[in-house]
N, C-alpha and C. Protein backbone atom coordinates (compact mmCIF):
# COMPACT_ATOMS: atom_id res chain seq x y z
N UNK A 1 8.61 5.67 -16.84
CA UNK A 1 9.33 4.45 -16.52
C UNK A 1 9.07 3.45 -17.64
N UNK A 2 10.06 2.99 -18.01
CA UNK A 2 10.14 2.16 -19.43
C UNK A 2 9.59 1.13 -18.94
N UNK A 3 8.50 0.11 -19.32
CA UNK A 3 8.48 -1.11 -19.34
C UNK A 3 7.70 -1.44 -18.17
N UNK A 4 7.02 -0.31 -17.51
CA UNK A 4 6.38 -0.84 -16.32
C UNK A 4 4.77 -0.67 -17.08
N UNK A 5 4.17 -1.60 -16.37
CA UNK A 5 2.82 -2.04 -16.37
C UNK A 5 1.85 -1.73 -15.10
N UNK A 6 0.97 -1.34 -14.89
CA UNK A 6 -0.08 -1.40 -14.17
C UNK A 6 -0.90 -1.89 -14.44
N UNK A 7 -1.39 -3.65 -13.89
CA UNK A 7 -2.49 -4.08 -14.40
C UNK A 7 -3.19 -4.94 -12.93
N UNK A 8 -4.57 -5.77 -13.73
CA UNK A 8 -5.10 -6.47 -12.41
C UNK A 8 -4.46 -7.46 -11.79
N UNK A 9 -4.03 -7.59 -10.34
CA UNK A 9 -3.58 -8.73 -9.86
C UNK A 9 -4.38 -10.19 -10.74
N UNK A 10 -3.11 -11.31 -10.85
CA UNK A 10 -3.56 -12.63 -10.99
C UNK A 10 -3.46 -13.78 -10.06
N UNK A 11 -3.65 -14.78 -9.72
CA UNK A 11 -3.19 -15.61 -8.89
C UNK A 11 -1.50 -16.13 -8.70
N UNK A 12 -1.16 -16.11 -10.06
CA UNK A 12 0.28 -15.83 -10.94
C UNK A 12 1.33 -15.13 -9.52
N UNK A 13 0.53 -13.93 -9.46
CA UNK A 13 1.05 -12.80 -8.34
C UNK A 13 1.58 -13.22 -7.26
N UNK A 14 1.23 -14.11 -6.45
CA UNK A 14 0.75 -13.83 -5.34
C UNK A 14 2.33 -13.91 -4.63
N UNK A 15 2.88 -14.41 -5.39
CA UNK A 15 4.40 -14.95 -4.68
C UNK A 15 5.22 -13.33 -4.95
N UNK A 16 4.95 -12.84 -5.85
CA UNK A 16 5.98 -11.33 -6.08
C UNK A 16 5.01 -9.86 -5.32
N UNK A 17 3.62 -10.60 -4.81
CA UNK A 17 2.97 -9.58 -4.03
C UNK A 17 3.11 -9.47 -2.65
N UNK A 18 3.63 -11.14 -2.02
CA UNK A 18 4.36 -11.18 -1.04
C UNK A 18 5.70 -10.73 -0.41
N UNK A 19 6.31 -10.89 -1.44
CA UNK A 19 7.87 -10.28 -1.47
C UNK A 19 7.71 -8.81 -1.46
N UNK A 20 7.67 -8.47 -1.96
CA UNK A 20 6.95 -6.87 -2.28
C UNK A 20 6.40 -6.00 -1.00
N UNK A 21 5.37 -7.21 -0.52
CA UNK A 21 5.00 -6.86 1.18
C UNK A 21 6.26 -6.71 1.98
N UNK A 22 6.65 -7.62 1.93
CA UNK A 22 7.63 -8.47 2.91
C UNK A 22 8.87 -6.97 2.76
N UNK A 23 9.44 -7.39 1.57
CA UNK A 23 10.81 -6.05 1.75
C UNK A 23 10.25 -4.54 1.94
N UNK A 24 9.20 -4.09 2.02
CA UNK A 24 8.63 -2.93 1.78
C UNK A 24 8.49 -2.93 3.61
N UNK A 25 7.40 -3.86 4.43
CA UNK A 25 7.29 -4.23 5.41
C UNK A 25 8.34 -3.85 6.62
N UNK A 26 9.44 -4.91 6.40
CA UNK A 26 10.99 -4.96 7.06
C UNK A 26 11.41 -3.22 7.19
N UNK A 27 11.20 -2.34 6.29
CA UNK A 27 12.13 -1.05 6.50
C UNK A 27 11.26 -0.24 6.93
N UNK A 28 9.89 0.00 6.75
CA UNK A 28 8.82 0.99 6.63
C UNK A 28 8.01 0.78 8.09
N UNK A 29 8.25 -1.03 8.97
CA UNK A 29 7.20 -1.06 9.77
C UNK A 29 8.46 -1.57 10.82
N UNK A 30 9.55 -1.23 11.13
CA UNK A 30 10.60 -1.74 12.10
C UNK A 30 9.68 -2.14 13.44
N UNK A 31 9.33 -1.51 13.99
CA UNK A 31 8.31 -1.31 15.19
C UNK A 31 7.35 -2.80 14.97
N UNK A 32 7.25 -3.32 13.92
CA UNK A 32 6.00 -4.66 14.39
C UNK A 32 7.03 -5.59 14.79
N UNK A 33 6.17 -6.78 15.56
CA UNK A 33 6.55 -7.66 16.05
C UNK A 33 6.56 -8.92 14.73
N UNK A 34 7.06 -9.81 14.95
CA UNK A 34 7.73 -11.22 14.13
C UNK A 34 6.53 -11.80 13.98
N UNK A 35 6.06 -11.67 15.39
CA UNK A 35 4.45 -12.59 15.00
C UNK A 35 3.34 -11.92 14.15
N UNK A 36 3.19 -10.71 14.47
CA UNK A 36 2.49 -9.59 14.00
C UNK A 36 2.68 -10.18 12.26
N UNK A 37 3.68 -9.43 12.12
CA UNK A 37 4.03 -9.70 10.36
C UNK A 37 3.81 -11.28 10.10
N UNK A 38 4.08 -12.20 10.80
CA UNK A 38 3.93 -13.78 10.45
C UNK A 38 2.38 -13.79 9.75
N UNK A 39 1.33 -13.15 10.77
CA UNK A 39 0.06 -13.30 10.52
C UNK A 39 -0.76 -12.48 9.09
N UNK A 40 0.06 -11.20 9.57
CA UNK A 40 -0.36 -10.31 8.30
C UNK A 40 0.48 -11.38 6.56
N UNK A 41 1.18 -11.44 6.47
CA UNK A 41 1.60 -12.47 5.54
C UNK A 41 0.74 -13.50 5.17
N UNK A 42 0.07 -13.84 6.78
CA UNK A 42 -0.89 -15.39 5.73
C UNK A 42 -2.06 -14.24 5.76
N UNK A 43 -2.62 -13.38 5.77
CA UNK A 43 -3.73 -12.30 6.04
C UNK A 43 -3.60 -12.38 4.80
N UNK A 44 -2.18 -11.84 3.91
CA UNK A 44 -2.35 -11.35 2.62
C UNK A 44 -2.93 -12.26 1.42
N UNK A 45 -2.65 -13.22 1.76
CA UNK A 45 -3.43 -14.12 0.21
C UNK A 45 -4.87 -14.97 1.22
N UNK A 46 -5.08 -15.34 2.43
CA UNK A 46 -6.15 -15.60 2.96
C UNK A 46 -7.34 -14.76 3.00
N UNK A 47 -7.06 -13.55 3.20
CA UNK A 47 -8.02 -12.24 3.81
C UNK A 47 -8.09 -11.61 2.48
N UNK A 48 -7.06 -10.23 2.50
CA UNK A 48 -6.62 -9.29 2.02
C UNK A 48 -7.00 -9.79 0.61
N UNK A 49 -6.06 -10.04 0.09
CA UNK A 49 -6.31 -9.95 -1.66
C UNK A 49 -7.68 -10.65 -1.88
N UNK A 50 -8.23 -11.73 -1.37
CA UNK A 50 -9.70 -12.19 -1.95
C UNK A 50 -10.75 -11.58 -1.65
N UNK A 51 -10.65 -10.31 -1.08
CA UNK A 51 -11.45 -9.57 -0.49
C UNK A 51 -11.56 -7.98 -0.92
N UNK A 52 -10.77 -7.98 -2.00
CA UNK A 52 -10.22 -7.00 -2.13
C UNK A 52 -9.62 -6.48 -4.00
N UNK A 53 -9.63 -5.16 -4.73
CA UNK A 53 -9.21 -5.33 -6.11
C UNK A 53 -8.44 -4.67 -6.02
N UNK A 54 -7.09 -5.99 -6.71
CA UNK A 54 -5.69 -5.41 -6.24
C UNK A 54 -5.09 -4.95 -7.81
N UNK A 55 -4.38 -4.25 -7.40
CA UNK A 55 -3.56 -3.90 -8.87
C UNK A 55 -2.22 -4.60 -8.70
N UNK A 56 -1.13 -4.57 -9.50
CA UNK A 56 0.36 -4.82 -9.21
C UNK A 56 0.45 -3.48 -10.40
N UNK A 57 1.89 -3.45 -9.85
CA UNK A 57 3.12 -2.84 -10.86
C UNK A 57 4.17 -3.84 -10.98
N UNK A 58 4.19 -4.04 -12.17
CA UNK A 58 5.16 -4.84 -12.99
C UNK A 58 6.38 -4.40 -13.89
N UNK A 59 7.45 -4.32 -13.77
CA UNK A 59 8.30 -3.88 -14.40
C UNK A 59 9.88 -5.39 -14.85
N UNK A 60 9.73 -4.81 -16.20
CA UNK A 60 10.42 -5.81 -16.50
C UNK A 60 10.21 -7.34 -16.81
N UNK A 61 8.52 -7.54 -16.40
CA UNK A 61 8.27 -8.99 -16.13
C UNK A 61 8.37 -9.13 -14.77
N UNK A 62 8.51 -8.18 -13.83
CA UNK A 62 8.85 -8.55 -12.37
C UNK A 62 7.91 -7.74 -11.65
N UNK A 63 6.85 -8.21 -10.47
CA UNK A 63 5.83 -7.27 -9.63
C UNK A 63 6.91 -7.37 -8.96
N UNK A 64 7.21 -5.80 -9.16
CA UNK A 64 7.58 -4.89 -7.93
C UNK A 64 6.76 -4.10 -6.95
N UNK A 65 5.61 -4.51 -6.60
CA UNK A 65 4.41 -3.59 -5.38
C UNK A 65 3.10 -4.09 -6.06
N UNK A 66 2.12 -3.39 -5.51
CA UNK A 66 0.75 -3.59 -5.77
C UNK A 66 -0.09 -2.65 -4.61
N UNK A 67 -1.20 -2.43 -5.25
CA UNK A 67 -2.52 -2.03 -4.91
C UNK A 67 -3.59 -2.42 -4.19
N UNK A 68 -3.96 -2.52 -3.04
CA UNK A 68 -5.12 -2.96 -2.76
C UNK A 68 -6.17 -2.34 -2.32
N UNK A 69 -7.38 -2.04 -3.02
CA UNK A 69 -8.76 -0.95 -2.38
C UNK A 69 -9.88 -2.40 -2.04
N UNK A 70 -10.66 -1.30 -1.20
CA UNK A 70 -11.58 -2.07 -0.43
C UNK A 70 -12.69 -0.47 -1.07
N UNK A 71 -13.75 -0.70 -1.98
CA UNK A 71 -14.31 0.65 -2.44
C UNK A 71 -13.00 1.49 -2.89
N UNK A 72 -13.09 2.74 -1.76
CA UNK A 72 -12.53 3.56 -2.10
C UNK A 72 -11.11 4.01 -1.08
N UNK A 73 -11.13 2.74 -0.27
CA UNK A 73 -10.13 3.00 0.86
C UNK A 73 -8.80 2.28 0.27
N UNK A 74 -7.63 2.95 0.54
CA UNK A 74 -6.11 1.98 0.17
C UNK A 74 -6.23 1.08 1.28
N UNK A 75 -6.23 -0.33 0.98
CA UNK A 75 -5.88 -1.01 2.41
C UNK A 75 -4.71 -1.44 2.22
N UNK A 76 -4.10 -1.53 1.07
CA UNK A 76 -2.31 -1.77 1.27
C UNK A 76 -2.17 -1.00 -0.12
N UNK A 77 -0.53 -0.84 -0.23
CA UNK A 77 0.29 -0.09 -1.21
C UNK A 77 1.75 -0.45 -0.92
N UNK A 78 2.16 -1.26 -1.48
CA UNK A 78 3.89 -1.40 -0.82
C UNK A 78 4.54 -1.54 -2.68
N UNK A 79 5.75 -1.49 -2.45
CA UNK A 79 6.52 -1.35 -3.16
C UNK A 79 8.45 -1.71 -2.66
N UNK A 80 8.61 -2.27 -3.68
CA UNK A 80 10.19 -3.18 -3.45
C UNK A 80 10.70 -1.59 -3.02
N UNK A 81 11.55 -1.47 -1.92
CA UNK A 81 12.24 -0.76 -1.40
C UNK A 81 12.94 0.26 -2.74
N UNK A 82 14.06 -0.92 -3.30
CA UNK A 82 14.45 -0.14 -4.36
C UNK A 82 14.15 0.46 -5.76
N UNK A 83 12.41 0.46 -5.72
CA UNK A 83 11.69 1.20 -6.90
C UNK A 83 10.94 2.73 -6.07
N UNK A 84 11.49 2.76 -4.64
CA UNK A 84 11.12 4.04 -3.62
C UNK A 84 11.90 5.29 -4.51
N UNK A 85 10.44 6.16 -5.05
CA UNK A 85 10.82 7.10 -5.35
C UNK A 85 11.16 7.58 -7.16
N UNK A 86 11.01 6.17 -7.51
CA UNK A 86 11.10 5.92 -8.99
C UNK A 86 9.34 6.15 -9.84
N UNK A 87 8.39 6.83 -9.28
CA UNK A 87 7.09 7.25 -9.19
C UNK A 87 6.22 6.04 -9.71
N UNK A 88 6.87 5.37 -9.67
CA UNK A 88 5.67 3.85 -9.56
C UNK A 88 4.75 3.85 -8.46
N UNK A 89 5.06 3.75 -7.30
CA UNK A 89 4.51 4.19 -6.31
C UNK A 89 2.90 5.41 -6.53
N UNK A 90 3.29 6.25 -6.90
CA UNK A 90 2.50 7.69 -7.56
C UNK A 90 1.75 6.95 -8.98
N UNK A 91 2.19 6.01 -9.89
CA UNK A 91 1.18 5.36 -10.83
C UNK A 91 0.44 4.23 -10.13
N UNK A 92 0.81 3.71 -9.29
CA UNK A 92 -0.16 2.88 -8.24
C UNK A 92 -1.28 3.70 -8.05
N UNK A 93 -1.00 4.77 -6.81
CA UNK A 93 -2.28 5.23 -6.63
C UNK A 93 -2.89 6.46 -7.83
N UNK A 94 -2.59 6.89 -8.58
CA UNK A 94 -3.17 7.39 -9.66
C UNK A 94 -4.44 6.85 -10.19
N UNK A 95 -3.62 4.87 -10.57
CA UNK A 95 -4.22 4.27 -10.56
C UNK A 95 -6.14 4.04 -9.54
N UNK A 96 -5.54 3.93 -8.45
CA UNK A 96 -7.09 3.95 -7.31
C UNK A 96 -7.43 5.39 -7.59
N UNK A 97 -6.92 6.40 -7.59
CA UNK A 97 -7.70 7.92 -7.88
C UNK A 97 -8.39 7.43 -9.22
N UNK A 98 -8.15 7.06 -10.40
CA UNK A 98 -8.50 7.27 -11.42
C UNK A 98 -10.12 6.05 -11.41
N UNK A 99 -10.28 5.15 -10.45
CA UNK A 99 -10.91 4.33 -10.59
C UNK A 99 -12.32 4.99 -8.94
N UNK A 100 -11.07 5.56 -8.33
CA UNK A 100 -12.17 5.66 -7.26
C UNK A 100 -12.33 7.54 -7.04
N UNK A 101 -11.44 8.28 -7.32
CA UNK A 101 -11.60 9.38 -7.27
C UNK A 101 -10.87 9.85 -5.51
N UNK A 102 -12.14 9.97 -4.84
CA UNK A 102 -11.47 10.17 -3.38
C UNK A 102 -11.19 9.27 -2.72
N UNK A 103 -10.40 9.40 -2.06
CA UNK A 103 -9.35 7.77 -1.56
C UNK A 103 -9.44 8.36 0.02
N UNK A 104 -8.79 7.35 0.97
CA UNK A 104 -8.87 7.22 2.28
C UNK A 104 -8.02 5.91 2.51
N UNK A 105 -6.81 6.06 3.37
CA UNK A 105 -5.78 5.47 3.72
C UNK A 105 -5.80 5.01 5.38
N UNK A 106 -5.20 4.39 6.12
CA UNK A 106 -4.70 4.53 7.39
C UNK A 106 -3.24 4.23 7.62
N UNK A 107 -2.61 4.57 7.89
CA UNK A 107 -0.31 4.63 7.67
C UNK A 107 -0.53 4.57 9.55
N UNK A 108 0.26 4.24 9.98
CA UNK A 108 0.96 4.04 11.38
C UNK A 108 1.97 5.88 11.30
N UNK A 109 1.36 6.13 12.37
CA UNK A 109 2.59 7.36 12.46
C UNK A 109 3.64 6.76 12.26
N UNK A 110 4.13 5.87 13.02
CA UNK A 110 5.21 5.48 13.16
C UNK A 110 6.35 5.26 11.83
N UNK A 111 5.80 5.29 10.40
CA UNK A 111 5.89 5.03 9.23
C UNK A 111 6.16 6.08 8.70
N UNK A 112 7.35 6.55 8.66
CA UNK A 112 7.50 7.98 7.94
C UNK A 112 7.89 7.36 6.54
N UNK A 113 8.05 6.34 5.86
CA UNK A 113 8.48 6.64 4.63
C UNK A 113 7.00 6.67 3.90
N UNK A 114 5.93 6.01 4.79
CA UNK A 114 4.87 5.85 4.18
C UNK A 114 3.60 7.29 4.37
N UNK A 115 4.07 8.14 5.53
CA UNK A 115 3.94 9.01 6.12
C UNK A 115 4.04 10.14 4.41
N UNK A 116 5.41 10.42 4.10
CA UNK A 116 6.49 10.85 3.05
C UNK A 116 5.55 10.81 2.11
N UNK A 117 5.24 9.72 1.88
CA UNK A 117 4.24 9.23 0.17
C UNK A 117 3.02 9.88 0.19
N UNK A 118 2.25 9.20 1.47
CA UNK A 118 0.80 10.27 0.81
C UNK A 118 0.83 11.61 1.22
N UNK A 119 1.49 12.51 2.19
CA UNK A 119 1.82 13.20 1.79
C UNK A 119 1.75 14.21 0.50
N UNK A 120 3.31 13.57 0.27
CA UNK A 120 3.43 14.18 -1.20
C UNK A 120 2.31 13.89 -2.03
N UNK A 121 1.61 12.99 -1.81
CA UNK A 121 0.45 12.87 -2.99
C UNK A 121 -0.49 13.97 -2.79
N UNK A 122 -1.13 14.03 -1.70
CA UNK A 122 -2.05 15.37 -1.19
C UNK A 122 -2.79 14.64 -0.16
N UNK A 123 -2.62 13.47 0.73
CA UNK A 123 -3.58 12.74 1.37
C UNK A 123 -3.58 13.63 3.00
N UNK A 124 -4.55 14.20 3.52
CA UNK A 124 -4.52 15.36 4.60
C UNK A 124 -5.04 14.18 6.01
N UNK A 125 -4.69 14.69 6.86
CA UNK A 125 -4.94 14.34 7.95
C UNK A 125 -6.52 14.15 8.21
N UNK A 126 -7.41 12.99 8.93
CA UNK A 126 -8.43 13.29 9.14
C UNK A 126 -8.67 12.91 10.35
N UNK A 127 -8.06 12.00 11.14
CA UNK A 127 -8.19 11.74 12.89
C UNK A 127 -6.91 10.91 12.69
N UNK A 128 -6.57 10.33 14.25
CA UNK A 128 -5.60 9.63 14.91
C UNK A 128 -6.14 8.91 15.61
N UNK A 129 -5.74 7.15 15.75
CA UNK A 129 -6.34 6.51 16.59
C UNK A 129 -5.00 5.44 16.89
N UNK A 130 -5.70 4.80 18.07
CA UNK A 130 -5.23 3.79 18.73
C UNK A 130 -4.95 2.02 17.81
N UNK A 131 -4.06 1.86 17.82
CA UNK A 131 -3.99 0.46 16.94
C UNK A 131 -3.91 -0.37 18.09
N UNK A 132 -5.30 -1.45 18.17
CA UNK A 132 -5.10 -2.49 19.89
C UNK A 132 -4.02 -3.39 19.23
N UNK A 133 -4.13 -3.94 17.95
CA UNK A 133 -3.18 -5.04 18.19
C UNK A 133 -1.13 -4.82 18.05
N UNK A 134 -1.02 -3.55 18.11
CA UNK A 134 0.14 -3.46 17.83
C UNK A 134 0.64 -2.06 18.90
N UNK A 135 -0.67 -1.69 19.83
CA UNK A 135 -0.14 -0.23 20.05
C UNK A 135 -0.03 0.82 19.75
N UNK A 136 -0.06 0.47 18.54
CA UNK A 136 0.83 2.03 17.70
C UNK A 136 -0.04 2.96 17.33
N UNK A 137 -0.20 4.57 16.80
CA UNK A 137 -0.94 5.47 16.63
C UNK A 137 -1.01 5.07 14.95
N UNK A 138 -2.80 5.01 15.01
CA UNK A 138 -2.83 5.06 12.95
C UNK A 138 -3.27 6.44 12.99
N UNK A 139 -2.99 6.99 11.73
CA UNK A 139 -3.39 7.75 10.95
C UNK A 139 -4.38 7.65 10.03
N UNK A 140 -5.71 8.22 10.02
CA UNK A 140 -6.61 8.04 9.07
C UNK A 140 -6.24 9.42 7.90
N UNK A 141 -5.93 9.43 6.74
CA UNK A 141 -6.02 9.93 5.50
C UNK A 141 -7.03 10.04 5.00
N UNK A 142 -7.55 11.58 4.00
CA UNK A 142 -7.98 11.57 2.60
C UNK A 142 -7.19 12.18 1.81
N UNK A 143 -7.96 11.82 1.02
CA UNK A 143 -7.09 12.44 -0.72
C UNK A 143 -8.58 12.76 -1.48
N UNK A 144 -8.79 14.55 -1.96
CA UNK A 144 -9.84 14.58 -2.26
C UNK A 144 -9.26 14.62 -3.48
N UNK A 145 -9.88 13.98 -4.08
CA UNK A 145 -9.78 14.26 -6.12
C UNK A 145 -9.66 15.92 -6.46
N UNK A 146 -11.07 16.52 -6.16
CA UNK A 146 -11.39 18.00 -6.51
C UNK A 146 -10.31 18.78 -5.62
N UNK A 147 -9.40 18.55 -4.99
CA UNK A 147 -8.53 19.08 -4.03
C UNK A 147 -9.31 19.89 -2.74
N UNK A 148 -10.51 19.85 -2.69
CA UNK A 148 -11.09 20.28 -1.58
C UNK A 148 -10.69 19.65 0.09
């Protein structure tokens, strides 16, 4: 991909890391509630990113998605709808493999496009649990580096 960048989030970000959430959010998480997402939104620059080493993907001069690990766990990964599949997505987490090696995710069943992604990456099933604040079934992921 011509012209795309993977580098460290800046404060700069925070407005194209939102958007990024936000349209990625709307198609991938239909099932949350208005309030739900209201909160996760101020979560993301209150909580989430200061707590956290985020990457973006930048293309063009424009963050289209970003990265966020906690160690070695993805706690977010979104990407502008229409860069789905353009393997930015796949240089994101390359990215956390290359820094953390074995990774560990949690996706909402309910989330098949996000379901789709790690997946295809190699991320295997490791339990299923209960989400209290939304209901919904998470999925706990790994992704072993050594493919074990």
């Amino acid at each position: 991909m011509t012209n795309l960048s993977i580098r460290q989030y800046t404060s700069a970000d925070l407005s194209g890391v939102q958007i990024s959430w936000e349209n990625a959010s709307r198609i991938a998480h239909t099932f949350l509630s208005e309030e739900f997402l209201a909160q996760e939104r101020e979560n993301i620059k209150t909580i989430y990113i200061p707590n956290s080493d985020t990457w973006v993907a930048e293309l063009e001069g424009e963050v289209v998605g970003f990265l966020s690990l906690m160690g070695n766990e993805v706690g977010a990964i979104f990407l502008e709808p229409r860069c789905h599949g353009t393997g930015i997505g796949k240089a994101l987490m390359d990215k956390a493999q290359a820094i953390h090696g074995d990774l560990e995710v949690e996706v909402f069943e309910a989330n098949p496009i996000g379901r789709k992604f790690y997946d295809r990456y190699g991320f295997v099933l490791m339990e299923s649990k209960h989400h209290e604040e939304t209901g919904q079934t998470m999925l706990r992921l790994r992704f072993t580096a050594d493919g074990d």
